[in-house]
C-alpha atoms as a PDB file:
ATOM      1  CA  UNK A   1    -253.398  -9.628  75.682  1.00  0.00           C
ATOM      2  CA  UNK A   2    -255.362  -6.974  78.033  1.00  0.00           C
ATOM      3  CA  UNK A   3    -251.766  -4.830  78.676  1.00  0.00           C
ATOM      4  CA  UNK A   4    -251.055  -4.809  74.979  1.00  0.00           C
ATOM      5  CA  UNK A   5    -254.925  -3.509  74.242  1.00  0.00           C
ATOM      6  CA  UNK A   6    -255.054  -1.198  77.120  1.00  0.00           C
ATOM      7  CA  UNK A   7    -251.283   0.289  76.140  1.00  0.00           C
ATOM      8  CA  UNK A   8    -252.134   0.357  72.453  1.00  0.00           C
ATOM      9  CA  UNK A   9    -255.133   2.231  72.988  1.00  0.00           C
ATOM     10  CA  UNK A  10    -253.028   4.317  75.615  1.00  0.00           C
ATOM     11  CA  UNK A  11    -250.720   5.103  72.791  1.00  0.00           C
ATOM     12  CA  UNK A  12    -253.429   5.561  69.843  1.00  0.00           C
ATOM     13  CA  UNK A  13    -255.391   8.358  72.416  1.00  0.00           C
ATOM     14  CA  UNK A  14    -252.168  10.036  73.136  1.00  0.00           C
ATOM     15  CA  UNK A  15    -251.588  10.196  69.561  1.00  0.00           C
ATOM     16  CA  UNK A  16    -254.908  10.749  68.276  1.00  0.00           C
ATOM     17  CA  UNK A  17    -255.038  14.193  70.950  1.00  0.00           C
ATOM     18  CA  UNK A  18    -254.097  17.647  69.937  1.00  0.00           C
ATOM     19  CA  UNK A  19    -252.550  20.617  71.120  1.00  0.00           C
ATOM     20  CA  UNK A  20    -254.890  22.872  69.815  1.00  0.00           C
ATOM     21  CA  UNK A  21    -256.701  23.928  72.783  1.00  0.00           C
ATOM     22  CA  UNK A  22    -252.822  25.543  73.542  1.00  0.00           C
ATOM     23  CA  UNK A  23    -253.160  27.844  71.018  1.00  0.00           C
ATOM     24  CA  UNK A  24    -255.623  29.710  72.605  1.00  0.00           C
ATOM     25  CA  UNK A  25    -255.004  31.949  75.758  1.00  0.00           C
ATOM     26  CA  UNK A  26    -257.102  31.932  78.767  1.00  0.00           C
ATOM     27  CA  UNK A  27    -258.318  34.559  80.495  1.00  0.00           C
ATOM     28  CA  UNK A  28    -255.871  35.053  83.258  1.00  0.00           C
ATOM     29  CA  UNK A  29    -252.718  34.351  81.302  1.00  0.00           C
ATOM     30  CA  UNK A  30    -250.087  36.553  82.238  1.00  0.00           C
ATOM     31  CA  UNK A  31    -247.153  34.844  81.220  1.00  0.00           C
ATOM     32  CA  UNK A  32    -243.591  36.167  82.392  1.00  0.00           C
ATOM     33  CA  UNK A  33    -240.781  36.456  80.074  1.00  0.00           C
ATOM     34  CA  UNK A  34    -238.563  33.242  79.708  1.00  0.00           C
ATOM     35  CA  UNK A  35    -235.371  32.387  81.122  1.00  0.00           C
ATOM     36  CA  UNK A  36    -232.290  33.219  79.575  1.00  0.00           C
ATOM     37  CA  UNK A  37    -229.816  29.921  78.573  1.00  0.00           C
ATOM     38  CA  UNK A  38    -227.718  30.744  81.739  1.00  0.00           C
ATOM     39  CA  UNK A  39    -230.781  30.954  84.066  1.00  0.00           C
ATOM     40  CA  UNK A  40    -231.902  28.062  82.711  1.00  0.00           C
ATOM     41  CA  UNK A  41    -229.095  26.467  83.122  1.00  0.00           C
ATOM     42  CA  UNK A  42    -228.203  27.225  86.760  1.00  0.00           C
ATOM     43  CA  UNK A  43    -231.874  26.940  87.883  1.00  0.00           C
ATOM     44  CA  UNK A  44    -232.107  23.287  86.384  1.00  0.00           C
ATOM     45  CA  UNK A  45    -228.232  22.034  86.558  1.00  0.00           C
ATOM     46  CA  UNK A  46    -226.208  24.222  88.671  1.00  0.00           C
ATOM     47  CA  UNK A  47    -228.876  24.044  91.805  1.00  0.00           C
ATOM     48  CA  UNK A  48    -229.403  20.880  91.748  1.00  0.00           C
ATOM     49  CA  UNK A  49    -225.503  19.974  91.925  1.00  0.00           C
ATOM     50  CA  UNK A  50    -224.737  22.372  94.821  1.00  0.00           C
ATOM     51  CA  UNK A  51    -227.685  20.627  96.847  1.00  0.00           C
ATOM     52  CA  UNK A  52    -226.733  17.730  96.307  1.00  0.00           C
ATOM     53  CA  UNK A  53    -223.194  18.806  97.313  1.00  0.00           C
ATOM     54  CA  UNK A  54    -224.217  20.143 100.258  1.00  0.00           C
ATOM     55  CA  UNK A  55    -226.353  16.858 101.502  1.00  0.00           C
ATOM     56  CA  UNK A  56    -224.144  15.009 100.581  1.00  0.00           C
ATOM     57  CA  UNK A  57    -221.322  16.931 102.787  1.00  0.00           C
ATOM     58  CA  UNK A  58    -223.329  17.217 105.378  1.00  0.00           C
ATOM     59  CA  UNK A  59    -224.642  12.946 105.785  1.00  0.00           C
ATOM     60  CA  UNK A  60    -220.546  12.617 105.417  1.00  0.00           C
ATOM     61  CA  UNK A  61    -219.552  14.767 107.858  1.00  0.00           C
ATOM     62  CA  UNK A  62    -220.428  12.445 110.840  1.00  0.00           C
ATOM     63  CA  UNK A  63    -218.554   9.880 109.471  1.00  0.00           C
ATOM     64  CA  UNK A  64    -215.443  12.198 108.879  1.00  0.00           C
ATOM     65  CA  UNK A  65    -215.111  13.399 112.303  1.00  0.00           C
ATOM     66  CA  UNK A  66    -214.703   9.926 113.734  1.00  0.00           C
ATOM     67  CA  UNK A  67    -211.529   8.635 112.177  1.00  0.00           C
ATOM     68  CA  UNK A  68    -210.035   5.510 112.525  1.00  0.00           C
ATOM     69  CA  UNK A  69    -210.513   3.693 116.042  1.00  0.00           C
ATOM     70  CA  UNK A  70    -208.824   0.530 116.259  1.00  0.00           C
END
């Protein structure tokens, strides 16, 4: 009964708040321009793949130069 209350309030606050405070700008704003679709797309899917490419190479690449032992 508590959980439900405390996430139905949760909910109801995040609901009940707006984004109007974003409309204004502070005073040190100094936003850059934004990123174009292939930026955006390299910086947040193409980077991560090659890392994880890469780690993953290199935790294999003990394993590889072992071969089979019998």
């Amino acid at each position: 009964m508590r959980a439900g209350a405390v996430t139905a309030a949760a909910t109801l606050m995040m609901l009940m708040s707006s984004p109007a405070m974003a409309v204004t700008r502070d005073d040190g704003d100094n936003p850059g321009s934004g990123l174009s679709v292939a930026q955006t797309l390299g910086l947040f899917v193409l980077a991560p793949l090659v890392l994880f490419a890469i780690i993953a190479g290199l935790v294999m690449l003990p394993s590889l130069g072992k071969g089979k032992k019998k």
